[in-house]
N, C-alpha and C. Protein backbone atom coordinates (compact mmCIF):
# COMPACT_ATOMS: atom_id res chain seq x y z
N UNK A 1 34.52 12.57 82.41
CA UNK A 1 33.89 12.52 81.11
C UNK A 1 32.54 11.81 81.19
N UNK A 2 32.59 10.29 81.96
CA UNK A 2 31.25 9.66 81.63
C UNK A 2 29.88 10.97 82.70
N UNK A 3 30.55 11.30 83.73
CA UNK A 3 29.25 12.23 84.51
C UNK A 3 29.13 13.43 83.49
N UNK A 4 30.02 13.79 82.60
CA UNK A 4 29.03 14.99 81.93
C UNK A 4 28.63 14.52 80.57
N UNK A 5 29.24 13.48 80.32
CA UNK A 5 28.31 12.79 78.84
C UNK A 5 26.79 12.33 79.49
N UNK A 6 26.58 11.58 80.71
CA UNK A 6 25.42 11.14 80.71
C UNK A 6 24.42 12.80 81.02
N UNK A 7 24.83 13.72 82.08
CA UNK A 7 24.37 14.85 81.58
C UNK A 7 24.03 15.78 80.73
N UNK A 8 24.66 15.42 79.98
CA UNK A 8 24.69 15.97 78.46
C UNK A 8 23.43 15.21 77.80
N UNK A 9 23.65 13.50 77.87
CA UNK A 9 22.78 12.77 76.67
C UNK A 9 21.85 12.61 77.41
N UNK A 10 21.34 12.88 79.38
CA UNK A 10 19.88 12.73 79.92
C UNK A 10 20.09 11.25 80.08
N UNK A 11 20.66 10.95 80.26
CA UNK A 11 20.99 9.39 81.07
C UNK A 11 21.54 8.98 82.16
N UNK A 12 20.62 8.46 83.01
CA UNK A 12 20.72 8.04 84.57
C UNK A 12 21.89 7.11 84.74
N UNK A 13 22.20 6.83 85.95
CA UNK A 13 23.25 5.90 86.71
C UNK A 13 22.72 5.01 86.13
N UNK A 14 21.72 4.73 86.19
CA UNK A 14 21.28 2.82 85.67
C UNK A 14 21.93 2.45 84.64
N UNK A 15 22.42 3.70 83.23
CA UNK A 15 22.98 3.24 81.80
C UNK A 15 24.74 3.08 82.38
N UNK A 16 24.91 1.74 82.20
CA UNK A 16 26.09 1.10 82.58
C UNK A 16 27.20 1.57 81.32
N UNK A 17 28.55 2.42 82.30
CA UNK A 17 29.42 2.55 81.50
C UNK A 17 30.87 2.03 81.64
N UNK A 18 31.50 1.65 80.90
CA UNK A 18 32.54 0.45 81.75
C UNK A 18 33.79 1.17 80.52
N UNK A 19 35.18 1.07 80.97
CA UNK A 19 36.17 1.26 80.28
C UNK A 19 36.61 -0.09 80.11
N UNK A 20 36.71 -0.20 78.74
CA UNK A 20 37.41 -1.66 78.36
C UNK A 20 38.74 -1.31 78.16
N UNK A 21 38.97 -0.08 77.77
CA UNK A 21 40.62 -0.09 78.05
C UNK A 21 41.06 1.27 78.11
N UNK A 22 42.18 2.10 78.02
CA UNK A 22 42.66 3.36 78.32
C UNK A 22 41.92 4.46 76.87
N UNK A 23 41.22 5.16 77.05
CA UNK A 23 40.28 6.41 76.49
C UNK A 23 38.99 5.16 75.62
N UNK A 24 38.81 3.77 75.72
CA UNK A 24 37.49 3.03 75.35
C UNK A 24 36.28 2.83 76.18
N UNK A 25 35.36 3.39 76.01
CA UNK A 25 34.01 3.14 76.76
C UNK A 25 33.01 2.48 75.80
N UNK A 26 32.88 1.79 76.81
CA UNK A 26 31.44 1.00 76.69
C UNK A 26 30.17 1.78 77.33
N UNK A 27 29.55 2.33 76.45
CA UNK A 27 27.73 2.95 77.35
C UNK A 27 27.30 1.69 76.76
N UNK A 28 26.43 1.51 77.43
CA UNK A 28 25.37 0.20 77.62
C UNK A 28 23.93 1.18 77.72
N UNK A 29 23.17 1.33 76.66
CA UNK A 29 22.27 2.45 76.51
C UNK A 29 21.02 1.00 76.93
N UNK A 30 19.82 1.39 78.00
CA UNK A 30 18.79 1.03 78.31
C UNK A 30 17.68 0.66 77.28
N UNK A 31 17.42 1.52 76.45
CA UNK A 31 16.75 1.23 74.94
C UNK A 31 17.63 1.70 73.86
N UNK A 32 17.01 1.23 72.26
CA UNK A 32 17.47 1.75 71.30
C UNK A 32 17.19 3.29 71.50
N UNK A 33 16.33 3.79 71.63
CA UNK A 33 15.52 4.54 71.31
C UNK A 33 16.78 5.50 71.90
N UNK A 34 17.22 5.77 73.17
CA UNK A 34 18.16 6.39 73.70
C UNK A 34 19.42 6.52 73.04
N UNK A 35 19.88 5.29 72.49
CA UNK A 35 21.27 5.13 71.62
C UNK A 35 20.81 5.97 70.23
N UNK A 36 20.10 6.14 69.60
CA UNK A 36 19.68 6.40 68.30
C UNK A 36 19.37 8.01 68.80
N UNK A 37 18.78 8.47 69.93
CA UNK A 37 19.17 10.07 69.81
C UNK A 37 20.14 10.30 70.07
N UNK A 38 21.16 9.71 70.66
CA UNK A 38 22.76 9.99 71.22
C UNK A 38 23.26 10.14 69.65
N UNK A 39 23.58 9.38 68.94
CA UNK A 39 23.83 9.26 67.95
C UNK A 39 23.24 10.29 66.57
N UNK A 40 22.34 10.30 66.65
CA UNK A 40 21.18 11.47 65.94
C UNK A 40 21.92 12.76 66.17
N UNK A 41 22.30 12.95 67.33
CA UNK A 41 22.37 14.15 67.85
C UNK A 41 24.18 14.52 67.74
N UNK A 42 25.15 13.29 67.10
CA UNK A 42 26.78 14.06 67.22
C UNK A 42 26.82 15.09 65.88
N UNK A 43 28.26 15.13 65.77
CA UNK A 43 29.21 14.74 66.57
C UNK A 43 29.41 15.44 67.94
N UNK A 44 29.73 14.45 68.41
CA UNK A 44 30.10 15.14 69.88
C UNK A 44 32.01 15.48 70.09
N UNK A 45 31.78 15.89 70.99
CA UNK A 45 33.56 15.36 71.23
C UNK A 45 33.37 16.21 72.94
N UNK A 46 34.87 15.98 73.46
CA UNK A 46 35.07 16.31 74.61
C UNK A 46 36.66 16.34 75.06
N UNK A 47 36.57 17.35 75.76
CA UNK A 47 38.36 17.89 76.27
C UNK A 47 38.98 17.91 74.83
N UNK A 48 38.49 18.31 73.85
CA UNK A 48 38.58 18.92 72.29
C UNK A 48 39.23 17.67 71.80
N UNK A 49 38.50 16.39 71.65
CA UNK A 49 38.52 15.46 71.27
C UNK A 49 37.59 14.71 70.36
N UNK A 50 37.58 14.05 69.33
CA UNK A 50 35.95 14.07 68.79
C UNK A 50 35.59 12.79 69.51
N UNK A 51 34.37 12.21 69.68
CA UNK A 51 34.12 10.65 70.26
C UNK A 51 33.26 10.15 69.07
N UNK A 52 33.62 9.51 68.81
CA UNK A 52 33.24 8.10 67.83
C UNK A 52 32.49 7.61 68.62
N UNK A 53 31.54 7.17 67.77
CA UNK A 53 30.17 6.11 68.69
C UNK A 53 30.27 5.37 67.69
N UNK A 54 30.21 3.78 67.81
CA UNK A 54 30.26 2.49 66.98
C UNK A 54 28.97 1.96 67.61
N UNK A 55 28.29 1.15 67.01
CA UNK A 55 27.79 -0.15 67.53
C UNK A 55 28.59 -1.36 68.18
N UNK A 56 28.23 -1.82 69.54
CA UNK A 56 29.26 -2.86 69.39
C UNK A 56 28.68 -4.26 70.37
N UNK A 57 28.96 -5.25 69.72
CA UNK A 57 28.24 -6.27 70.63
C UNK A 57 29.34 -7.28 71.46
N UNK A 58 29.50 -6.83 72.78
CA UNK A 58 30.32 -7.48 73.83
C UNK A 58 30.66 -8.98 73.34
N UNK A 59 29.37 -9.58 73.32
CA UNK A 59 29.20 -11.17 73.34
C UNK A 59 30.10 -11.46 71.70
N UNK A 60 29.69 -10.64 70.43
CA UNK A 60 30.15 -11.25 69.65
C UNK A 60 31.48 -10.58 68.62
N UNK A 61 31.80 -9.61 69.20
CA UNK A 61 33.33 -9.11 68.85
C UNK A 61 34.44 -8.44 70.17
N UNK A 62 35.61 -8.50 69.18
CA UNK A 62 35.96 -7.77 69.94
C UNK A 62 36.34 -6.17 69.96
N UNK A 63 37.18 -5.48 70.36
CA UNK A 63 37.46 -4.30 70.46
C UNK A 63 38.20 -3.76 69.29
N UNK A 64 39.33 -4.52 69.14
CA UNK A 64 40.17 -4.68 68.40
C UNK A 64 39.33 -4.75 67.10
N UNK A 65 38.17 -5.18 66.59
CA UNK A 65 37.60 -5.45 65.69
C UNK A 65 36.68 -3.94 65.19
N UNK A 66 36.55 -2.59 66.05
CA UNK A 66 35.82 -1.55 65.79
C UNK A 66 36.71 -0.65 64.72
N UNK A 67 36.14 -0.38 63.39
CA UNK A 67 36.76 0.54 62.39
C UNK A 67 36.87 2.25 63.53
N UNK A 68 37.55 2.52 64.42
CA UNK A 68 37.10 4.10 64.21
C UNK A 68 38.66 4.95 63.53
N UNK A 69 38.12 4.51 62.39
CA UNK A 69 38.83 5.87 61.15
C UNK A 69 38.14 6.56 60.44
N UNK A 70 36.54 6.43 61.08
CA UNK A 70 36.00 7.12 60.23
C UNK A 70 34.92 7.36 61.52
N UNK A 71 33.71 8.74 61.12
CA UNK A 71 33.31 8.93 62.07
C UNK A 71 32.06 10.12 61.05
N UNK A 72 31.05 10.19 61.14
CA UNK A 72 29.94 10.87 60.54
C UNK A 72 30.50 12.39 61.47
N UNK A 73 30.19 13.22 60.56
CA UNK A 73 29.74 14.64 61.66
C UNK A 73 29.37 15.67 60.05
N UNK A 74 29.12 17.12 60.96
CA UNK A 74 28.89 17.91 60.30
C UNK A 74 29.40 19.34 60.56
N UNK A 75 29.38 20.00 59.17
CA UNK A 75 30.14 21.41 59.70
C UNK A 75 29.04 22.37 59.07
N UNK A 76 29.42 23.73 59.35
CA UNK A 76 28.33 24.56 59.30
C UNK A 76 29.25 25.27 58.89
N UNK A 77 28.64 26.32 57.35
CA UNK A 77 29.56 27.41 56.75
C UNK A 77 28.45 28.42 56.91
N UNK A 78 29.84 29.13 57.91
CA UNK A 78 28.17 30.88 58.11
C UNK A 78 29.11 31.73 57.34
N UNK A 79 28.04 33.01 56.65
CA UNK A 79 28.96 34.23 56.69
C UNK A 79 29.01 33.89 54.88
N UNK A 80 28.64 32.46 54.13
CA UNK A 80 28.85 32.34 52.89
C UNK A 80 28.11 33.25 51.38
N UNK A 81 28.44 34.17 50.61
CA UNK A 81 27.55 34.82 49.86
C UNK A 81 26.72 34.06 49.26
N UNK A 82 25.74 34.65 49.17
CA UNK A 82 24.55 34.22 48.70
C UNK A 82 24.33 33.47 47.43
N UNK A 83 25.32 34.32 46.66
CA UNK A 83 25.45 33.35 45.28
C UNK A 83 26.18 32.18 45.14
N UNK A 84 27.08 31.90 46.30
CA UNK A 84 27.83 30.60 46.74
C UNK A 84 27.29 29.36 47.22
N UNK A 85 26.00 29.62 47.92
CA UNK A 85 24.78 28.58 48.47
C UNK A 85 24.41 27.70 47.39
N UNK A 86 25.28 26.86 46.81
CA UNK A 86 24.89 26.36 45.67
C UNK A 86 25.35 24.67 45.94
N UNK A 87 24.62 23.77 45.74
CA UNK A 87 25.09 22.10 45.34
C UNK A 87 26.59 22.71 44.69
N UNK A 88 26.89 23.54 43.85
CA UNK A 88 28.27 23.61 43.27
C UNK A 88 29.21 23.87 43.93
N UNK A 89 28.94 24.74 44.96
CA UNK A 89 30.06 24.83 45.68
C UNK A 89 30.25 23.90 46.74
N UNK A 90 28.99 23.68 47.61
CA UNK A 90 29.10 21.95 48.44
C UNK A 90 30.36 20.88 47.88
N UNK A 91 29.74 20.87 46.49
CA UNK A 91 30.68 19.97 45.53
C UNK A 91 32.05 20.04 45.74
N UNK A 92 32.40 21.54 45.31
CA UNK A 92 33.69 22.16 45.78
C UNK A 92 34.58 21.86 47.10
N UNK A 93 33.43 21.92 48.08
CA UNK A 93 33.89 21.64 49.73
C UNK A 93 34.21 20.02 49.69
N UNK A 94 33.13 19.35 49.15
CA UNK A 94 33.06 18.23 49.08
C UNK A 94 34.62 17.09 49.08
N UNK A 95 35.17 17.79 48.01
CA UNK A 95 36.54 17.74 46.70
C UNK A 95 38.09 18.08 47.74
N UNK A 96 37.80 18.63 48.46
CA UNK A 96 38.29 19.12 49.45
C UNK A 96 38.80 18.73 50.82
N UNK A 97 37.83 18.22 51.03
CA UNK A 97 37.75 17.17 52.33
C UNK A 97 36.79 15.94 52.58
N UNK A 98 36.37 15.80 51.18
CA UNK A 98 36.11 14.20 51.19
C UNK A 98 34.69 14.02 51.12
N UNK A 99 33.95 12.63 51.40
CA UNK A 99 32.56 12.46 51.02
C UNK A 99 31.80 13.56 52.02
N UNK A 100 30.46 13.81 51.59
CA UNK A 100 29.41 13.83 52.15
C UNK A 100 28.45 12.89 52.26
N UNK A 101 27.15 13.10 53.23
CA UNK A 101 25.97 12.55 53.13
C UNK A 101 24.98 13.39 52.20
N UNK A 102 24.78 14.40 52.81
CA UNK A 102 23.72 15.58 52.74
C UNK A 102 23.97 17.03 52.63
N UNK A 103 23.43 17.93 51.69
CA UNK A 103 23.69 19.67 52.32
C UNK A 103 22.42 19.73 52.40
N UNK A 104 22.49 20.65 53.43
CA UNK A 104 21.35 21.77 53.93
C UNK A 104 21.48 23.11 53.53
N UNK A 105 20.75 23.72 52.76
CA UNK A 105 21.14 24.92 52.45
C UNK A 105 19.91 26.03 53.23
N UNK A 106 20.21 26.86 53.91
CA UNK A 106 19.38 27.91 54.41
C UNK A 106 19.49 29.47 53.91
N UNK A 107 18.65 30.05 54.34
CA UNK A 107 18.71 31.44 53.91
C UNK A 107 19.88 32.31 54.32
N UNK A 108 21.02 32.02 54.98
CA UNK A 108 22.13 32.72 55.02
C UNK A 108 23.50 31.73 55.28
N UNK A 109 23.41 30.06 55.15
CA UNK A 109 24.40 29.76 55.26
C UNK A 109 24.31 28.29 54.24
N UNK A 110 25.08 27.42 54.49
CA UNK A 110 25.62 26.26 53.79
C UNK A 110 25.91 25.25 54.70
N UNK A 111 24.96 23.81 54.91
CA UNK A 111 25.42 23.43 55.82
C UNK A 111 25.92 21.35 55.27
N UNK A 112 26.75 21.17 55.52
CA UNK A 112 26.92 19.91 54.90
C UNK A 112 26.73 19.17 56.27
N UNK A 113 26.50 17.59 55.62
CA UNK A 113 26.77 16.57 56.98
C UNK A 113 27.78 15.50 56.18
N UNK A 114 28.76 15.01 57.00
CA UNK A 114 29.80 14.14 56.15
C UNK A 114 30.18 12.86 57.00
């Protein structure tokens, strides 16, 4: 997993990745700047798993202390009629399976981020 995540996110051997315990990794990202497109860029997941990315600071918590019950991502509705591309029906989806952030609406689909 960590050799095709750092392939995936363009990050060298130097970004230190350490298992703190059985399926927990620690990436140790070199700049923000790197952590903030990793992140920019999920949800990810892998071996059809989703991965949660937290912030987390070694020195001043612990593991045990990371919320992941919750996790940002986004889904994409293709194929939706045209007269359905509406904030109303988002709403609808919304009601359904819980908060959003944002919709994106394009010329042939419906796209939420949650």
């Amino acid at each position: 997993m960590v050799k095709t995540l750092r392939g995936i996110w363009k990050l060298s051997e130097k970004h230190l990745v350490k298992e703190v315990r059985e399926n927990w990794f620690l990436f140790v990202f070199d700049v923000k700047a790197n952590y903030d497109r990793v992140k920019e860029g999920r949800s990810w997941n892998f071996d059809r798993s989703m991965l949660v990315l937290k912030e987390f600071d070694e020195k001043l918590m612990e593991p045990e202390d990371i919320d992941f019950d919750r996790e940002d991502f986004w889904i994409h509705i293709f194929d939706l009629p045209m007269k359905m591309m509406t904030k109303e029906t988002a709403n609808v989806i919304r009601s359904a399976i819980g908060s959003f952030i944002k919709v994106d609406g394009g010329d042939d689909d419906l796209e939420i981020d949650l």
